[in-house]
C-alpha atoms as a PDB file:
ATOM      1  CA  UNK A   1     -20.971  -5.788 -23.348  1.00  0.00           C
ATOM      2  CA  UNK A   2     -17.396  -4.479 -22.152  1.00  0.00           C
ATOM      3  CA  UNK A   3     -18.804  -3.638 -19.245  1.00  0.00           C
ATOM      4  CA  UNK A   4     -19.829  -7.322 -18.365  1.00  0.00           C
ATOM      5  CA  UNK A   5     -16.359  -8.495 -19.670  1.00  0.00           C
ATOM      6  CA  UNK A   6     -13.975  -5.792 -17.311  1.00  0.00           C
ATOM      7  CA  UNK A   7     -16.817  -6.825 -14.871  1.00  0.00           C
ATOM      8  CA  UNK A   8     -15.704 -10.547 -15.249  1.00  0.00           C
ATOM      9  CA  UNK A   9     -12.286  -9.637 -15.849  1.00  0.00           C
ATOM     10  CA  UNK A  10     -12.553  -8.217 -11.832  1.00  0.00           C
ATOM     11  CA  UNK A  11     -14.238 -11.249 -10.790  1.00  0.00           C
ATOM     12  CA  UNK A  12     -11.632 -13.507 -11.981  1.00  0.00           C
ATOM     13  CA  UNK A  13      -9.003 -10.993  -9.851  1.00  0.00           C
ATOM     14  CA  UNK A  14     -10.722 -11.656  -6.554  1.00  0.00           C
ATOM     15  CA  UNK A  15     -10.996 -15.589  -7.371  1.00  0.00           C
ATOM     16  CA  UNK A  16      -7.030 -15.409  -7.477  1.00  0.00           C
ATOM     17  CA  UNK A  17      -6.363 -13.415  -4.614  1.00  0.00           C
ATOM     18  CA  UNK A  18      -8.766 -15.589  -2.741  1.00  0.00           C
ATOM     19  CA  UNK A  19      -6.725 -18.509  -3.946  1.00  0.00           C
ATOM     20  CA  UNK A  20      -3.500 -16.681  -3.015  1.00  0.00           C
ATOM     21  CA  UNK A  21      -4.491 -16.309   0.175  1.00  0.00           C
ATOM     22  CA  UNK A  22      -5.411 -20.304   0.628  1.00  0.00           C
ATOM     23  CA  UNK A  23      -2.136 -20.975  -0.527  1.00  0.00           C
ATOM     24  CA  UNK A  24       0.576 -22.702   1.108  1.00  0.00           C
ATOM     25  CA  UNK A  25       3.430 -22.118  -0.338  1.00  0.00           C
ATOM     26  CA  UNK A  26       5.086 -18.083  -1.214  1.00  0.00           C
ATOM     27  CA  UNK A  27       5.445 -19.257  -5.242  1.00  0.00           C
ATOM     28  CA  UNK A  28       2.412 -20.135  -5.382  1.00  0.00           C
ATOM     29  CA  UNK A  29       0.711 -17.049  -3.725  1.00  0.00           C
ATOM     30  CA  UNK A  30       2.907 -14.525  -5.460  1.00  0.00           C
ATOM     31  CA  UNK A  31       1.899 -16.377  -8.579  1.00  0.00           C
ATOM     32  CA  UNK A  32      -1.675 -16.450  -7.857  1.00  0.00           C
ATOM     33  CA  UNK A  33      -1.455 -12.217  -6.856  1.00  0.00           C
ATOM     34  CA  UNK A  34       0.576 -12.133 -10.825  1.00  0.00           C
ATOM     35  CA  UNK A  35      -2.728 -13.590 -12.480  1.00  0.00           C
ATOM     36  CA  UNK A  36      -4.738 -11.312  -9.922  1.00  0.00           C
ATOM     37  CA  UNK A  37      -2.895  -8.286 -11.393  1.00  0.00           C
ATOM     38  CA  UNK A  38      -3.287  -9.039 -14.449  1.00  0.00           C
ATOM     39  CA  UNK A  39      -6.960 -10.133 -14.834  1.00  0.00           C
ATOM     40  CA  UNK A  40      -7.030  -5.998 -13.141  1.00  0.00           C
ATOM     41  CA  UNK A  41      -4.789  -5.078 -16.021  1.00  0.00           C
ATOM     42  CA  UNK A  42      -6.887  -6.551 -18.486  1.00  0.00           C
ATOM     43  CA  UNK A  43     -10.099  -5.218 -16.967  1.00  0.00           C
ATOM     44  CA  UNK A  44      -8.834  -1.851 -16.907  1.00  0.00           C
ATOM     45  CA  UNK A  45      -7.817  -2.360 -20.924  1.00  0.00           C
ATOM     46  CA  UNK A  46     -11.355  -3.162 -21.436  1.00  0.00           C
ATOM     47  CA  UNK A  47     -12.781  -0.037 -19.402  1.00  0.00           C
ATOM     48  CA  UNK A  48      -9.968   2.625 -21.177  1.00  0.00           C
ATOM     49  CA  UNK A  49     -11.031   0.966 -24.746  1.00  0.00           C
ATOM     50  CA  UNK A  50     -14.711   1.384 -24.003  1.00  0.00           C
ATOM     51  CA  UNK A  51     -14.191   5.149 -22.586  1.00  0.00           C
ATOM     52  CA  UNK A  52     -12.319   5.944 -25.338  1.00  0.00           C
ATOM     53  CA  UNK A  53     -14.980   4.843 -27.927  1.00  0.00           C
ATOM     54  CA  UNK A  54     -17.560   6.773 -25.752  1.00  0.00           C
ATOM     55  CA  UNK A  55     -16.025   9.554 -25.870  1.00  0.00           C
ATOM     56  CA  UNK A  56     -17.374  12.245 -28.291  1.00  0.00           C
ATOM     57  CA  UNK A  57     -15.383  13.866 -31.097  1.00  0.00           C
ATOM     58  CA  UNK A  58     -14.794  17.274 -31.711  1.00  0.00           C
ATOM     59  CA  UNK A  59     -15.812  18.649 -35.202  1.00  0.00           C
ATOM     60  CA  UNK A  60     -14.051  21.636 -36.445  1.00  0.00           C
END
């Protein structure tokens, strides 16, 4: 299931850079890259919180 969400999570990043790339005006694409970056951001939150649970313990 985290998977599919950081997989969404990148989807949503190309859909802004794609818009940021139509755009017209420089505020708008820099603010269009911002959301870009952070959908990444969040993505890669999602992936380091699923690794983490993954990983196995050690037992003394």
């Amino acid at each position: 299931m985290a998977e599919a969400r950081a997989d969404e999570y990148r989807r949503k990043a190309e859909e802004c850079r794609q818009e940021a790339a139509k755009s017209r005006y420089e505020t708008d694409k820099a603010a269009w890259l911002r959301m870009a970056e952070d959908w990444l951001r969040l993505g890669g939150s999602v992936d380091g919180a699923r690794d983490k649970a993954q990983k196995p313990t050690k037992s003394k």
